[in-house]
Protein backbone atom coordinates (compact mmCIF):
# COMPACT_ATOMS: atom_id res chain seq x y z
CA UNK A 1 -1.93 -23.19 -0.27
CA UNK A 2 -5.37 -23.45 1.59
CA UNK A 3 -6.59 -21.90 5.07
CA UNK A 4 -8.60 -24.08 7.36
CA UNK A 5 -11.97 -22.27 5.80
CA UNK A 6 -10.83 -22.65 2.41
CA UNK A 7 -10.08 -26.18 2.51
CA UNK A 8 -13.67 -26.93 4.38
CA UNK A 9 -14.97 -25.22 1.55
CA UNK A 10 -13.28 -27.57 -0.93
CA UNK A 11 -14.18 -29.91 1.23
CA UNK A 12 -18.04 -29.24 1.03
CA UNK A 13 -17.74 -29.06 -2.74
CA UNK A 14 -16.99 -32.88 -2.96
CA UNK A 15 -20.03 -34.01 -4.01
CA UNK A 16 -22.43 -36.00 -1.67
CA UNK A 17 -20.43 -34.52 1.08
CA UNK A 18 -22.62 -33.58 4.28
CA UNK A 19 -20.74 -32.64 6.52
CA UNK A 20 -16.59 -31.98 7.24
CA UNK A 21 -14.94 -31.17 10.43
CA UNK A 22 -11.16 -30.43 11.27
CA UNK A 23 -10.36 -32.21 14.28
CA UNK A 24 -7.22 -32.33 16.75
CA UNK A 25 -7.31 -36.07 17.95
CA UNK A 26 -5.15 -35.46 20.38
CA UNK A 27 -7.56 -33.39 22.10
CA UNK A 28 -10.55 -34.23 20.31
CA UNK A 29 -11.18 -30.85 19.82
CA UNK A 30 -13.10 -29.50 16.15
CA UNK A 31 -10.72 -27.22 14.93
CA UNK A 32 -13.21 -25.46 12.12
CA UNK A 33 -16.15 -27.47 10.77
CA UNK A 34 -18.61 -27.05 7.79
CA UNK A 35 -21.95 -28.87 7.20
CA UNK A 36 -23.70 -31.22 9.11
CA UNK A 37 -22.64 -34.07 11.70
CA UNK A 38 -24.22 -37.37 12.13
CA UNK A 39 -25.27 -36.46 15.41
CA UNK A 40 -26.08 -33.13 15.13
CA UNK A 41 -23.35 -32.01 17.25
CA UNK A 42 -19.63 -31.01 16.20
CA UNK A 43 -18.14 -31.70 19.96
CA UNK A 44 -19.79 -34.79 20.04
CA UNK A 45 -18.55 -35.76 16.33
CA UNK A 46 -14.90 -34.30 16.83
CA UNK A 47 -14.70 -36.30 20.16
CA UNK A 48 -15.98 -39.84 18.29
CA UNK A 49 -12.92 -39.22 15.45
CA UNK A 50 -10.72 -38.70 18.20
CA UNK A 51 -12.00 -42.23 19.43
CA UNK A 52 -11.59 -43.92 15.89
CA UNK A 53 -8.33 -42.13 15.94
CA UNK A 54 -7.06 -43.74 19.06
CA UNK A 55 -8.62 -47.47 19.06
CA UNK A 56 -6.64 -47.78 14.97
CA UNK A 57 -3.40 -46.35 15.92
CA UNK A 58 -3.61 -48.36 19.52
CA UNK A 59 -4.36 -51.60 17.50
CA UNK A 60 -0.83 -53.76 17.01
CA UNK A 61 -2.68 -55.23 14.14
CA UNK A 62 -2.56 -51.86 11.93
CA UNK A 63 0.89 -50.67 13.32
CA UNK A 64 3.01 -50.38 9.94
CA UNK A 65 6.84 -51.57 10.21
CA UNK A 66 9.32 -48.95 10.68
CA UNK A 67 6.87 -46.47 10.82
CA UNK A 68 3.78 -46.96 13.70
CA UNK A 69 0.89 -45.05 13.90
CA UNK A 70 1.30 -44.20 10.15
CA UNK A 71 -1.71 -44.09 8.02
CA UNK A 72 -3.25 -42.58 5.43
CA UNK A 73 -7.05 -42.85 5.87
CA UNK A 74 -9.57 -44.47 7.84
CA UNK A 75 -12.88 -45.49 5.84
CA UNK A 76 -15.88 -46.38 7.42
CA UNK A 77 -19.45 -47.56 5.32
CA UNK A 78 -22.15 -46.65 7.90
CA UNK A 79 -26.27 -46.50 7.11
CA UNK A 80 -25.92 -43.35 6.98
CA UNK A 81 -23.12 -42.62 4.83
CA UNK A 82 -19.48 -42.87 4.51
CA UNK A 83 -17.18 -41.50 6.79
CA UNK A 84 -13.34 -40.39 5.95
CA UNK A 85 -11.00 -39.64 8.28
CA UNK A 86 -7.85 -38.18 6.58
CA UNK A 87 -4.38 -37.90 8.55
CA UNK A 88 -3.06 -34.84 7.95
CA UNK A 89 0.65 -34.24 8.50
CA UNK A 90 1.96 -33.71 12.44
CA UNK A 91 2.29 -29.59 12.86
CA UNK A 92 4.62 -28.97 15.84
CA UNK A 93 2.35 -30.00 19.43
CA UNK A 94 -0.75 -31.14 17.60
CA UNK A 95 -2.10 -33.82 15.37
CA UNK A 96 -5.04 -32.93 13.03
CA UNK A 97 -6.93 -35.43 10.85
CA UNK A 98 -10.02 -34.15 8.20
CA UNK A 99 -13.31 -35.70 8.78
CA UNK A 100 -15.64 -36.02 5.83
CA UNK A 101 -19.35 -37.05 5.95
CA UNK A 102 -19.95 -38.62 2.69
CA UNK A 103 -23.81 -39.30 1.42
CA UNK A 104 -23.73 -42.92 -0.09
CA UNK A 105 -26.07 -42.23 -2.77
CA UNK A 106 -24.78 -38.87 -4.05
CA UNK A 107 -21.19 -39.68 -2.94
CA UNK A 108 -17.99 -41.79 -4.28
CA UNK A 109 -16.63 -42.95 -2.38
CA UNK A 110 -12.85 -42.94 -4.54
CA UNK A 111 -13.61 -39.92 -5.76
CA UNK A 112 -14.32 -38.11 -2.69
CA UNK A 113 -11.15 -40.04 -0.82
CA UNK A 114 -8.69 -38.94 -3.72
CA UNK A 115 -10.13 -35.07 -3.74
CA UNK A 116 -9.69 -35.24 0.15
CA UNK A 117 -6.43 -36.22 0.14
CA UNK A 118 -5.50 -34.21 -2.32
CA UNK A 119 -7.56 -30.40 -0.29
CA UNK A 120 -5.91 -31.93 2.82
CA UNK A 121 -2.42 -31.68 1.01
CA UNK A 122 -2.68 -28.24 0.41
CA UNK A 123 -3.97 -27.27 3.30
CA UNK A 124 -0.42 -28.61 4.81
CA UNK A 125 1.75 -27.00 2.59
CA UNK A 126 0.41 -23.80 3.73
């Protein structure tokens, strides 16, 4: 069972990770963020998840049968890293998802997507 800080902190300990933020896409709001952002700026960052967020779970093509809007991860291979976005489960009036900047030369990418999911499930059982 893991508090927002302690499960940045795992988080950060995934190695070639940069930069993690906590964000309500709903709002686009950071919740709690640790590290760096690609732009310098956690608003800025929190507000492009939300984005991500919104244009995959809008898209018919990703909807899932019986159960839209339900995914696990979204994985993105930039120049300047990899970026994870992991859905956490709903908490009554909000929706949070984990946001991991991943290094591509120190990072793995499995690796840091299995350790994510796995920090971002105990986070919600607390």
């Amino acid at each position: 069972m893991l508090d927002s800080d302690e499960c940045l902190q795992q988080v950060m300990a995934i190695r070639g990770a940069l930069g993690a933020t906590l964000v309500d896409y709903t709002s686009g709001l950071a919740v709690r963020s640790a590290g760096q952002m690609p732009s310098q700026d956690y608003v800025c960052a929190a507000e492009g998840v939300a984005a991500i967020v919104h244009a995959t779970l809008g898209s018919a093509a990703l909807a899932t049968v019986g159960r839209p809007g339900q995914l696990d991860d979204i994985v993105i291979t930039a120049g300047n890293g990899y970026h994870l976005l992991h859905f956490l489960a709903d908490s009554p009036g909000t929706r949070l998802v984990l946001y991991l900047w991943l290094d591509r030369v120190l990072g793995n990418l499995a690796m840091a997507q299995r350790e994510l999911s796995f920090t971002a499930t105990e986070l919600v059982a607390g």
